[in-house]
N, C-alpha and C. Protein backbone atom coordinates (compact mmCIF):
# COMPACT_ATOMS: atom_id res chain seq x y z
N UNK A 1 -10.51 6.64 -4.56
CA UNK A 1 -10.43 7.18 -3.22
C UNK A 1 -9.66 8.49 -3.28
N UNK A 2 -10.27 9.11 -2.67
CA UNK A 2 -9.84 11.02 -2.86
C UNK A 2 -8.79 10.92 -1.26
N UNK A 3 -7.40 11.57 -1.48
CA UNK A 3 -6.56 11.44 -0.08
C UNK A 3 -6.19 13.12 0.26
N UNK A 4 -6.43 13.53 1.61
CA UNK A 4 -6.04 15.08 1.72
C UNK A 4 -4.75 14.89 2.14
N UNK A 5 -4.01 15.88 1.65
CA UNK A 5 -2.50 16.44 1.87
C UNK A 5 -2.11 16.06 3.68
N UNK A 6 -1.40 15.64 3.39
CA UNK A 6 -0.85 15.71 5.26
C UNK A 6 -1.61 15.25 6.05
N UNK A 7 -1.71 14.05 5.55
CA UNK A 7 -2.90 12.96 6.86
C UNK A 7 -1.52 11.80 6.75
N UNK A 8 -2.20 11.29 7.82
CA UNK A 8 -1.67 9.60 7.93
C UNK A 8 -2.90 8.13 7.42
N UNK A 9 -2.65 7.59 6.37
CA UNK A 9 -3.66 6.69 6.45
C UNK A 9 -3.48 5.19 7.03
N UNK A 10 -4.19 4.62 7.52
CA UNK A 10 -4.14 3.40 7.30
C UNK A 10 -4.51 2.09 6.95
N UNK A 11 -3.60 1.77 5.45
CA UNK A 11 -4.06 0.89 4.66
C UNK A 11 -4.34 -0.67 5.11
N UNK A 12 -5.27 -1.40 4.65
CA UNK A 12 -5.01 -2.91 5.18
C UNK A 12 -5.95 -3.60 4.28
N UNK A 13 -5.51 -5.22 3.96
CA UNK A 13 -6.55 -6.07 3.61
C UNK A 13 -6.24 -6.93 4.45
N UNK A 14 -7.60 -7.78 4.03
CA UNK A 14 -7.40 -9.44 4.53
C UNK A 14 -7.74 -10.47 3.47
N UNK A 15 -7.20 -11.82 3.54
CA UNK A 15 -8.27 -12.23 2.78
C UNK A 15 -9.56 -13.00 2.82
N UNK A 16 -10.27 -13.25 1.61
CA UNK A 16 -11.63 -13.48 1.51
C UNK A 16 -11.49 -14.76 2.52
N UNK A 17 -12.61 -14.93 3.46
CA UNK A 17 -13.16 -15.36 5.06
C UNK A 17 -11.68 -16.11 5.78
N UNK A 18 -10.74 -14.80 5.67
CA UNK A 18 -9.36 -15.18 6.05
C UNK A 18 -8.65 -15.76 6.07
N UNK A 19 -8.41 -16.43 4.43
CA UNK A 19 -7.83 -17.01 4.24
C UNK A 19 -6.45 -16.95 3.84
N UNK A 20 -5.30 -17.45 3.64
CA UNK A 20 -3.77 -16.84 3.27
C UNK A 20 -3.73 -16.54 2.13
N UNK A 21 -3.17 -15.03 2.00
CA UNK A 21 -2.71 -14.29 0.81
C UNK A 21 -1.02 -14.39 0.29
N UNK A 22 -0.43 -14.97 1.71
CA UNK A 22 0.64 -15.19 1.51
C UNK A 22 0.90 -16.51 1.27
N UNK A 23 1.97 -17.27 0.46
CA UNK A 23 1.97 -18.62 0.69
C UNK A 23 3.69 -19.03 0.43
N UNK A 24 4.10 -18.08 0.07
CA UNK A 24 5.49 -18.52 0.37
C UNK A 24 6.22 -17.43 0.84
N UNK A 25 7.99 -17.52 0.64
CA UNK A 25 8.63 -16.45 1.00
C UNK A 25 8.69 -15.09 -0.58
N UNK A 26 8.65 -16.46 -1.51
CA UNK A 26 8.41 -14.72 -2.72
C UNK A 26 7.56 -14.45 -3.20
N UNK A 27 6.22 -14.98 -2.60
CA UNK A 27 5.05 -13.60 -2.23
C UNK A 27 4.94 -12.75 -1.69
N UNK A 28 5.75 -12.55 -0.57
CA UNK A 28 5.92 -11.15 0.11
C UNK A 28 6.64 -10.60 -0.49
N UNK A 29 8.21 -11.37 -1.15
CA UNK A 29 9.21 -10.47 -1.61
C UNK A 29 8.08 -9.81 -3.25
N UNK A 30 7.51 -10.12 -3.38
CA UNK A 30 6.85 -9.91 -4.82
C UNK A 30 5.78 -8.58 -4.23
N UNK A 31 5.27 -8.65 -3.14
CA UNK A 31 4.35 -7.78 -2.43
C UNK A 31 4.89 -6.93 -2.92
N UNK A 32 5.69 -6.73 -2.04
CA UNK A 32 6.98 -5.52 -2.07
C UNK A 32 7.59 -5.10 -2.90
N UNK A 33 7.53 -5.86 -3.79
CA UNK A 33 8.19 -4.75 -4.91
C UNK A 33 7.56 -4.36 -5.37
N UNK A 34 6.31 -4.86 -5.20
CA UNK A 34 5.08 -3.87 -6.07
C UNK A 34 4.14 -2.86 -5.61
N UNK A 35 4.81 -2.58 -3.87
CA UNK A 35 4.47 -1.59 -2.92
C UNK A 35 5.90 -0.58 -3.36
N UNK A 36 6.89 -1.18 -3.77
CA UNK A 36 8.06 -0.22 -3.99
C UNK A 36 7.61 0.67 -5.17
N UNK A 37 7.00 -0.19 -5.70
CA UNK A 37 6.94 0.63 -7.39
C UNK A 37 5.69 1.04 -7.32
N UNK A 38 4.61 0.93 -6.79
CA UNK A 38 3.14 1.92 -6.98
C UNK A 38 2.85 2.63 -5.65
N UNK A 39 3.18 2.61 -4.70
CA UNK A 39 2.96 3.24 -3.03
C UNK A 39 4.22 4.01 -2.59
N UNK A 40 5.32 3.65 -2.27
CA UNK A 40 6.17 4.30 -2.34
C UNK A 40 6.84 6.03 -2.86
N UNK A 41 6.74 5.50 -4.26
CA UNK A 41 6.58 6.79 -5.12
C UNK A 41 6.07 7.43 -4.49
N UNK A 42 4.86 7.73 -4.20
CA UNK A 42 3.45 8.69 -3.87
C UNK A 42 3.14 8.90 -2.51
N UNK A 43 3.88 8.31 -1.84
CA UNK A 43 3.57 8.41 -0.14
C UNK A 43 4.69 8.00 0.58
N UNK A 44 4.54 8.33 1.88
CA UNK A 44 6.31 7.82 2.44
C UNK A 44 5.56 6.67 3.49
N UNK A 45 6.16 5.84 3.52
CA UNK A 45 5.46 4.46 4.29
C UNK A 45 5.94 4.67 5.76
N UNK A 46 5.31 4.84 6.80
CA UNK A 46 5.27 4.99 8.06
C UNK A 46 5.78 3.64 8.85
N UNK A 47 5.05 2.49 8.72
CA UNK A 47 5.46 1.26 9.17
C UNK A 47 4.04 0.01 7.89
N UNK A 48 4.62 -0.99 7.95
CA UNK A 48 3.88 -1.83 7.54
C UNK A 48 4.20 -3.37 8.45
N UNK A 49 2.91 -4.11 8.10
CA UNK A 49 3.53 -5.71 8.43
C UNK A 49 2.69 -6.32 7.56
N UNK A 50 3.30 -7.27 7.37
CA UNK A 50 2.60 -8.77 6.50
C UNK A 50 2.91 -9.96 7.19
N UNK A 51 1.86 -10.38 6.97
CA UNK A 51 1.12 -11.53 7.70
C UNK A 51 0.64 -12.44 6.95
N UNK A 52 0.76 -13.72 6.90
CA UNK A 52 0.30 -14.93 5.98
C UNK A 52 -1.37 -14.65 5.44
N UNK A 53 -2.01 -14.21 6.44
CA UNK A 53 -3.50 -13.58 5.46
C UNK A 53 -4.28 -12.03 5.72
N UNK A 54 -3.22 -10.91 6.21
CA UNK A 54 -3.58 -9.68 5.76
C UNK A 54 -1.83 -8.82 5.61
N UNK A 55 -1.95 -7.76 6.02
CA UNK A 55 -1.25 -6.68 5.73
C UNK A 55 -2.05 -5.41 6.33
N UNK A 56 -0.92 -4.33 6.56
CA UNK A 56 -1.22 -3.44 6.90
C UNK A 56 0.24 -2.25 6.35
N UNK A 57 -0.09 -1.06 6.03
CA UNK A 57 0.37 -0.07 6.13
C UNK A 57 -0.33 0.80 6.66
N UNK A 58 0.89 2.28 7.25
CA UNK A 58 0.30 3.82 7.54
C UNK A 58 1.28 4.07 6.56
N UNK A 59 0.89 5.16 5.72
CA UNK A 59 1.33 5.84 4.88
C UNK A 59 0.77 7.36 5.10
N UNK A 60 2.08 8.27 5.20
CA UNK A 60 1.71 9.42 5.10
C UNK A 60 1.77 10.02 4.05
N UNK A 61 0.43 11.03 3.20
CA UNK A 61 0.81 11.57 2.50
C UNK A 61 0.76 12.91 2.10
N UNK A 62 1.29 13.46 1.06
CA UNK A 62 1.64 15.03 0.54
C UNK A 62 1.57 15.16 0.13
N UNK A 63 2.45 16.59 -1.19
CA UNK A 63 1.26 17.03 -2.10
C UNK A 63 1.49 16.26 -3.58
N UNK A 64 2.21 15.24 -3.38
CA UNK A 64 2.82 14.34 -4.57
C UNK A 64 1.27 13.05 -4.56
N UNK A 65 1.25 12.91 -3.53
CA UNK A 65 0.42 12.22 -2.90
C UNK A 65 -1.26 12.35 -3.43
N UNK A 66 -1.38 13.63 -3.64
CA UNK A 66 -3.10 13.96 -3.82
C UNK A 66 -3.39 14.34 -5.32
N UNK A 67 -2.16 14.10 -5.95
CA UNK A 67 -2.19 15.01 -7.26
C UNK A 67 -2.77 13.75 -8.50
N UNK A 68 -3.92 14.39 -9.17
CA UNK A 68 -4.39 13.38 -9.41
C UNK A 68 -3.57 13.14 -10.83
N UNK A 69 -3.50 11.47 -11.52
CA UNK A 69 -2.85 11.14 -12.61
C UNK A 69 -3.90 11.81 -13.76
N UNK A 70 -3.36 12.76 -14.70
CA UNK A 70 -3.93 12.97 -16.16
C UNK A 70 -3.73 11.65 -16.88
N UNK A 71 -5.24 11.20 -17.57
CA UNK A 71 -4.46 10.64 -18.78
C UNK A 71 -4.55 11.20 -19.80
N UNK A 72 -3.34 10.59 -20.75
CA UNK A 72 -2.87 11.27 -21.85
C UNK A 72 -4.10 10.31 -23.12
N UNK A 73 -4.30 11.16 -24.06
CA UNK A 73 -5.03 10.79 -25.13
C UNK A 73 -4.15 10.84 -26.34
């Protein structure tokens, strides 16, 4: 997914025929740290919520945001 500089997006899943993605309390805490460490970085998080079977963020992003990863060979 290609993102332009200085938009707001907003992210969300659900799950498959809505069923819970969440099932305890350190699945969210586990969410989250893995929104800390791959989303974060790269975008500034506007608001989010989690919910026992989706989620949602707005994330705004910039020019850290659109820059695409090289890989190294």
């Amino acid at each position: 997914m290609r993102f332009i500089e200085e938009n707001i997006y907003h992210i969300y899943n659900r799950g498959n025929n809505k069923q819970q993605i969440f099932f305890c309390n350190d699945d969210y805490i586990l969410f989250l740290k893995m929104i800390n460490m791959h989303i974060k970085p790269v975008c500034e998080i506007l608001c989010w919520c989690l919910m026992p079977n989706h989620f949602h963020f707005l994330v705004y992003t910039d020019e850290k945001s659109i820059k695409e990863k090289r890989q190294e060979v």
